[in-house]
N, C-alpha and C. Protein backbone atom coordinates (compact mmCIF):
# COMPACT_ATOMS: atom_id res chain seq x y z
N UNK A 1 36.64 17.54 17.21
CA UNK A 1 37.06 16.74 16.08
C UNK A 1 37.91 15.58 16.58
N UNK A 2 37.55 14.51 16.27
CA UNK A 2 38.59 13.12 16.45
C UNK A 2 39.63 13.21 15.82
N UNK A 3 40.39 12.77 16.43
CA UNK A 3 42.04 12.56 15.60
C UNK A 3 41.98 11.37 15.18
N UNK A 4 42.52 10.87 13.90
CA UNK A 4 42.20 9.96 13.17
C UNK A 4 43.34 8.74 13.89
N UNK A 5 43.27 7.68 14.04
CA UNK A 5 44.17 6.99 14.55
C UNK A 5 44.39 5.78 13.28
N UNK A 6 45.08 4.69 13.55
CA UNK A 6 45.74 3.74 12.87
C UNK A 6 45.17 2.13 12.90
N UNK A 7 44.12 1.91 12.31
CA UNK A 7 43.83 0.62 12.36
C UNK A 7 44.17 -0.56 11.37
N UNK A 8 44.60 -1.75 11.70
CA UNK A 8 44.98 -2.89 10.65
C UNK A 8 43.93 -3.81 10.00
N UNK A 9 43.89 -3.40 8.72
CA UNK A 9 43.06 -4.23 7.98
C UNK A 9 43.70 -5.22 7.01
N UNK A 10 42.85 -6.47 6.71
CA UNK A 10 42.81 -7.05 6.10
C UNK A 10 42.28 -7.40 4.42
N UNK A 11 42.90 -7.82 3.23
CA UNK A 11 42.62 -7.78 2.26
C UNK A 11 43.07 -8.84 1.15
N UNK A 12 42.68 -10.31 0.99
CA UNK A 12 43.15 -11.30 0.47
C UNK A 12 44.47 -11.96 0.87
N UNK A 13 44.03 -11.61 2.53
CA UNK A 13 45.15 -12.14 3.28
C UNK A 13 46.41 -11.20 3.85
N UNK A 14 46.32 -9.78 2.99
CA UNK A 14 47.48 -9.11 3.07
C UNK A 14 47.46 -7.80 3.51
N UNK A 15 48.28 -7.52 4.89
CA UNK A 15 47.82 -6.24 6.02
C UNK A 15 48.10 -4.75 5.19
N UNK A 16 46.97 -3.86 5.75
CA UNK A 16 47.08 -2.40 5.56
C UNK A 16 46.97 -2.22 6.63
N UNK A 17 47.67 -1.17 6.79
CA UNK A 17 47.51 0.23 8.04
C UNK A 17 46.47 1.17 7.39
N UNK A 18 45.25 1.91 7.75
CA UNK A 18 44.41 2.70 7.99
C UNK A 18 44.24 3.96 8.87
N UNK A 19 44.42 4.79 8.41
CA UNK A 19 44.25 6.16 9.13
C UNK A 19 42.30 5.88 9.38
N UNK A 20 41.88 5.85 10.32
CA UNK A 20 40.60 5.96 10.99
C UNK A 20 40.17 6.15 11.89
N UNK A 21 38.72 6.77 11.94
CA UNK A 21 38.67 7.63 13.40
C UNK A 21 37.49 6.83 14.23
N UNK A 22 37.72 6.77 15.74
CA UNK A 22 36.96 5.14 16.10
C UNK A 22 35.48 5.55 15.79
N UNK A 23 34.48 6.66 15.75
CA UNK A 23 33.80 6.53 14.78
C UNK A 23 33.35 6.35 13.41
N UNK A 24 34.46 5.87 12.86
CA UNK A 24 34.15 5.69 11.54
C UNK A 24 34.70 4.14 11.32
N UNK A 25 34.93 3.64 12.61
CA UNK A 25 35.76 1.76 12.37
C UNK A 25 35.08 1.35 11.81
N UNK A 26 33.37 1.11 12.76
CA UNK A 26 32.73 -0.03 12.12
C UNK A 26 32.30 -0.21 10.92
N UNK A 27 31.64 1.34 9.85
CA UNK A 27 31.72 1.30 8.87
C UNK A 27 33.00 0.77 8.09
N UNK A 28 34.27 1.18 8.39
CA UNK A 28 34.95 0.49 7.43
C UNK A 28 35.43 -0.69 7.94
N UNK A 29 35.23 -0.70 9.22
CA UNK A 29 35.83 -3.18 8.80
C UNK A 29 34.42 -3.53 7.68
N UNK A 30 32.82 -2.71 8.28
CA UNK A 30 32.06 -3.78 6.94
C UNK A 30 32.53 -3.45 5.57
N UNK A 31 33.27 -2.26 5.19
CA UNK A 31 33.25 -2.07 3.96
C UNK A 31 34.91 -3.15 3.90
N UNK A 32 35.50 -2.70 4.58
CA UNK A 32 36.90 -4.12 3.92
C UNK A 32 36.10 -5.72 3.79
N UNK A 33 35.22 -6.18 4.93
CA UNK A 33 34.42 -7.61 4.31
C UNK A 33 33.86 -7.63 3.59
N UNK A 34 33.27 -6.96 3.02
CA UNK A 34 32.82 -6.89 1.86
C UNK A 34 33.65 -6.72 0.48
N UNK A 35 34.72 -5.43 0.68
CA UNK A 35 35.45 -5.65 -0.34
C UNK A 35 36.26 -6.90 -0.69
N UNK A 36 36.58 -7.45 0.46
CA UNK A 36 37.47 -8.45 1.25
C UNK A 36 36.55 -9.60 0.30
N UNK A 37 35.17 -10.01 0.49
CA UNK A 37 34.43 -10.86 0.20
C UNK A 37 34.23 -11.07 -1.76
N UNK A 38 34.28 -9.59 -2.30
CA UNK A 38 34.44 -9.78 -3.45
C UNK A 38 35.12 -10.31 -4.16
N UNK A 39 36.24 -9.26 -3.24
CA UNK A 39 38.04 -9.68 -4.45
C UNK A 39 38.31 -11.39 -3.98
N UNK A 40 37.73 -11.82 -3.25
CA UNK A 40 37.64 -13.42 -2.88
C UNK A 40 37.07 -14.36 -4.23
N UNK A 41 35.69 -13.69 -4.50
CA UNK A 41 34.89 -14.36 -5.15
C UNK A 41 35.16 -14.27 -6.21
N UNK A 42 36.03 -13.01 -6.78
CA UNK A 42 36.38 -13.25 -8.03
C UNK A 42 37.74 -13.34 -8.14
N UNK A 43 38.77 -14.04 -7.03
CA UNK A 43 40.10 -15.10 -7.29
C UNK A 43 39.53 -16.01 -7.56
N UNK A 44 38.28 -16.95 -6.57
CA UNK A 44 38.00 -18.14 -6.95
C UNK A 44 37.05 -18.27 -8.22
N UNK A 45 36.20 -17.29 -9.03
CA UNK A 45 35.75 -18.03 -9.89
C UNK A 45 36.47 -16.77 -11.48
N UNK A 46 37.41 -16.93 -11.59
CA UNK A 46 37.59 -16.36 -12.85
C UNK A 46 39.32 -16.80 -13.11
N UNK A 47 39.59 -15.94 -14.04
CA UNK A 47 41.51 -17.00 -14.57
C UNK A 47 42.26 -15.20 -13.99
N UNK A 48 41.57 -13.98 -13.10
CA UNK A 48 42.33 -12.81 -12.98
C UNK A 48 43.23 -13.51 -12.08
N UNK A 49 44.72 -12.78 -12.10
CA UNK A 49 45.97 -13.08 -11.57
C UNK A 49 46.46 -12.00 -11.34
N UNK A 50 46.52 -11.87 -9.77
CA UNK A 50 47.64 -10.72 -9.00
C UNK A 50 46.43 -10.08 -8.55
N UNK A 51 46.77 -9.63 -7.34
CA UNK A 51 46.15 -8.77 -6.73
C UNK A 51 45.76 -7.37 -6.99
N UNK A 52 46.07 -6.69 -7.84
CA UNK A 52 45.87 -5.64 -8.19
C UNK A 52 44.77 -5.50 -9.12
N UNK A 53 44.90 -6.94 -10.00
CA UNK A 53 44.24 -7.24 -11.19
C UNK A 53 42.17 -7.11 -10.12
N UNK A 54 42.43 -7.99 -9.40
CA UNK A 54 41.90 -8.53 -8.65
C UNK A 54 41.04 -7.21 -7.98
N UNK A 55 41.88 -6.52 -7.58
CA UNK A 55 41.36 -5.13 -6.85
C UNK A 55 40.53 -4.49 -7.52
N UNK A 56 41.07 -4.20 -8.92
CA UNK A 56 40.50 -3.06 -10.00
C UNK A 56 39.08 -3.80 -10.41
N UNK A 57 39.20 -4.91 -10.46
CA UNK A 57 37.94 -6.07 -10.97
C UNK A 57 36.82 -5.77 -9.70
N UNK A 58 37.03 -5.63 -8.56
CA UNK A 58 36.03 -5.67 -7.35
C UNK A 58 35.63 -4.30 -7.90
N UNK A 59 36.67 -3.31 -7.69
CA UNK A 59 35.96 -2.11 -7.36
C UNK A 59 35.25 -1.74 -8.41
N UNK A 60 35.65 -2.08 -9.95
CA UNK A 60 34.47 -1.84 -11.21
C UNK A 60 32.98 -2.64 -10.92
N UNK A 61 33.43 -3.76 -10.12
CA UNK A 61 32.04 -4.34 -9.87
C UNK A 61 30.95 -3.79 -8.94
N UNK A 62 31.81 -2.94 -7.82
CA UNK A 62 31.05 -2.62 -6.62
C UNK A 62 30.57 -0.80 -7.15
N UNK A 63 31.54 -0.64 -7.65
CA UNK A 63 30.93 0.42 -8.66
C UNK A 63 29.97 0.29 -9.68
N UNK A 64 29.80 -0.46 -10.27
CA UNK A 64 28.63 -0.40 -11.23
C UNK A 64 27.25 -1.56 -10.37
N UNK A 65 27.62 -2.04 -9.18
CA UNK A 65 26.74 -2.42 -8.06
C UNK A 65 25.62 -1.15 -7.56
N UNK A 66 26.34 -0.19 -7.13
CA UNK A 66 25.89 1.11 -6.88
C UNK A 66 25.44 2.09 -7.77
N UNK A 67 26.02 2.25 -9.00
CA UNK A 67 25.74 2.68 -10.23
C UNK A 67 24.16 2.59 -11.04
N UNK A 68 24.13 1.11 -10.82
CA UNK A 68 22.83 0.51 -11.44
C UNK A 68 21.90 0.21 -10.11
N UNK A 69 22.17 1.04 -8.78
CA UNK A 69 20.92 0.91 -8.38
C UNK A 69 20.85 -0.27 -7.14
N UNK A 70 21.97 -1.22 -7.60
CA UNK A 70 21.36 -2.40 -6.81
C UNK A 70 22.10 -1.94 -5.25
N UNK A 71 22.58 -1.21 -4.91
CA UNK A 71 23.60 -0.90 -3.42
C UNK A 71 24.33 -2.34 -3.23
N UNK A 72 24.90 -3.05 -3.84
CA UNK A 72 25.70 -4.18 -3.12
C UNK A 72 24.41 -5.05 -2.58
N UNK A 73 23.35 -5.09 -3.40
CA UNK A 73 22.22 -6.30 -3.51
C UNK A 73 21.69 -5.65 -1.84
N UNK A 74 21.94 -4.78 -1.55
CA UNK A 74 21.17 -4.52 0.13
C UNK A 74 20.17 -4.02 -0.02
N UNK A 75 19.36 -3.80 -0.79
CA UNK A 75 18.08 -3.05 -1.31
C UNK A 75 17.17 -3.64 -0.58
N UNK A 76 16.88 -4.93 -0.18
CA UNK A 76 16.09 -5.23 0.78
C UNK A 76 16.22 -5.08 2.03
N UNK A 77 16.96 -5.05 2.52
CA UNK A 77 17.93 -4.42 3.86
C UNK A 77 17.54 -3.00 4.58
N UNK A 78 17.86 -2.50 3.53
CA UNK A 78 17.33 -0.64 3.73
C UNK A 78 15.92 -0.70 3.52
N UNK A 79 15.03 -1.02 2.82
CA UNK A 79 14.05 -1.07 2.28
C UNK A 79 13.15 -1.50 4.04
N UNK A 80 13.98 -2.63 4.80
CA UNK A 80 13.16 -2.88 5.87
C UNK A 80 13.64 -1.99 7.18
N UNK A 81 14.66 -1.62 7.16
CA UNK A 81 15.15 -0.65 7.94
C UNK A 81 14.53 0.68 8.18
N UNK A 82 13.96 1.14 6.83
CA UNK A 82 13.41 2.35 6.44
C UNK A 82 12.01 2.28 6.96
N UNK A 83 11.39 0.93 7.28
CA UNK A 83 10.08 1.19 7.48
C UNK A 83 9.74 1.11 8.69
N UNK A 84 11.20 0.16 9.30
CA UNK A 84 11.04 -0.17 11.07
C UNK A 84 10.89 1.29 11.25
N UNK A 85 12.11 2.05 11.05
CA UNK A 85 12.20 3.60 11.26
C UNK A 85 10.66 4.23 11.42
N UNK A 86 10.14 4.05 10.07
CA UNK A 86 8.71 4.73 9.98
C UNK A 86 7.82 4.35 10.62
N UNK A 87 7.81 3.01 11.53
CA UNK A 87 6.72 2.20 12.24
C UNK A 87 7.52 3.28 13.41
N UNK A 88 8.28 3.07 14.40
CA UNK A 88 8.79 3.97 15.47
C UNK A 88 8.36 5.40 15.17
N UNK A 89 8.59 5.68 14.61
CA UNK A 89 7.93 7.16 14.20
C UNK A 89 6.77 6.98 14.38
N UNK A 90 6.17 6.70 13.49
CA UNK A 90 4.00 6.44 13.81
C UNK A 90 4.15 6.04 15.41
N UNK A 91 4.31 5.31 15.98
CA UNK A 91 4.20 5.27 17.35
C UNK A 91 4.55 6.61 18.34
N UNK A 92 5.76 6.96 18.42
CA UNK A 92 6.41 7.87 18.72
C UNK A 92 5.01 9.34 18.77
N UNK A 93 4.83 9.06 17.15
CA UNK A 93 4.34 10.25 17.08
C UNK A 93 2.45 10.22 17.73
N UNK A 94 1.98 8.85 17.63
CA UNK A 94 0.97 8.44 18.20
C UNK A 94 0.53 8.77 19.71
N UNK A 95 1.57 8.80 20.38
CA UNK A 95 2.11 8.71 21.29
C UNK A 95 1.60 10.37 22.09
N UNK A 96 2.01 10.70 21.34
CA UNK A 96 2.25 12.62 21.09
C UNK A 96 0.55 13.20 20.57
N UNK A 97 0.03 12.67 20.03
CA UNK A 97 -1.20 12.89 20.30
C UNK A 97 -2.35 13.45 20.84
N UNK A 98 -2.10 13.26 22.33
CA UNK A 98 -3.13 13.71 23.14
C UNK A 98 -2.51 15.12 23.77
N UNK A 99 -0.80 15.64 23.63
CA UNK A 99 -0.50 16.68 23.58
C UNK A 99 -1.76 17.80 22.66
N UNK A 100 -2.24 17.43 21.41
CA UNK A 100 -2.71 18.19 21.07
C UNK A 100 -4.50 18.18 21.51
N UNK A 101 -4.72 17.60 22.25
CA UNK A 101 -5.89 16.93 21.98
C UNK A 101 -6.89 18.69 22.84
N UNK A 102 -8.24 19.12 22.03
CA UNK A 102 -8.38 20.03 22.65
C UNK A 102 -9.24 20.13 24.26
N UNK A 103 -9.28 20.76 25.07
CA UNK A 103 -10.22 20.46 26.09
C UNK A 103 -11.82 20.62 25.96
């Protein structure tokens, strides 16, 4: 088991400390840019004020992002990921083939 260590993140400019374990960094720096990227987009286009305001507004959004299906608009993303996967597989398993092949 990893011991969770202490990493510094970023969030509309303003530092957190993070308990995280170095397998689990890279998932969460993308999930702070992203959160990071929201609570951005909606300081600059709406009249919410204060950061908190700001916070609760992302995460209802990124929640009902996931909710309704769309994953944070990555649906095409996975969708091509899923098939590279399945093309390597058909090969892989193509591959494997003549293991069965009878004499």
């Amino acid at each position: 088991m990893t011991t969770p260590r202490t990493i510094e993140i970023s969030l509309l400019g303003r530092s957190f400390k993070v308990p995280c374990s170095k397998e689990e960094e890279p998932q969460l720096i993308a999930a702070v840019e992203y959160l990071d990227g929201k609570m951005r987009d909606i300081r600059e286009n709406s009249k919410a004020i204060g950061v908190e305001r700001i916070a609760m507004m992302a995460g209802l959004n990124i929640a009902h992002e996931l909710l309704s299906g769309g994953g944070g608009n990555r649906e095409a993303e996975y969708r091509e990921k899923l098939a590279a996967m399945e093309a390597e597989l058909d090969r892989t398993l193509a591959d494997q083939d003549h293991l069965f092949d009878q004499p």
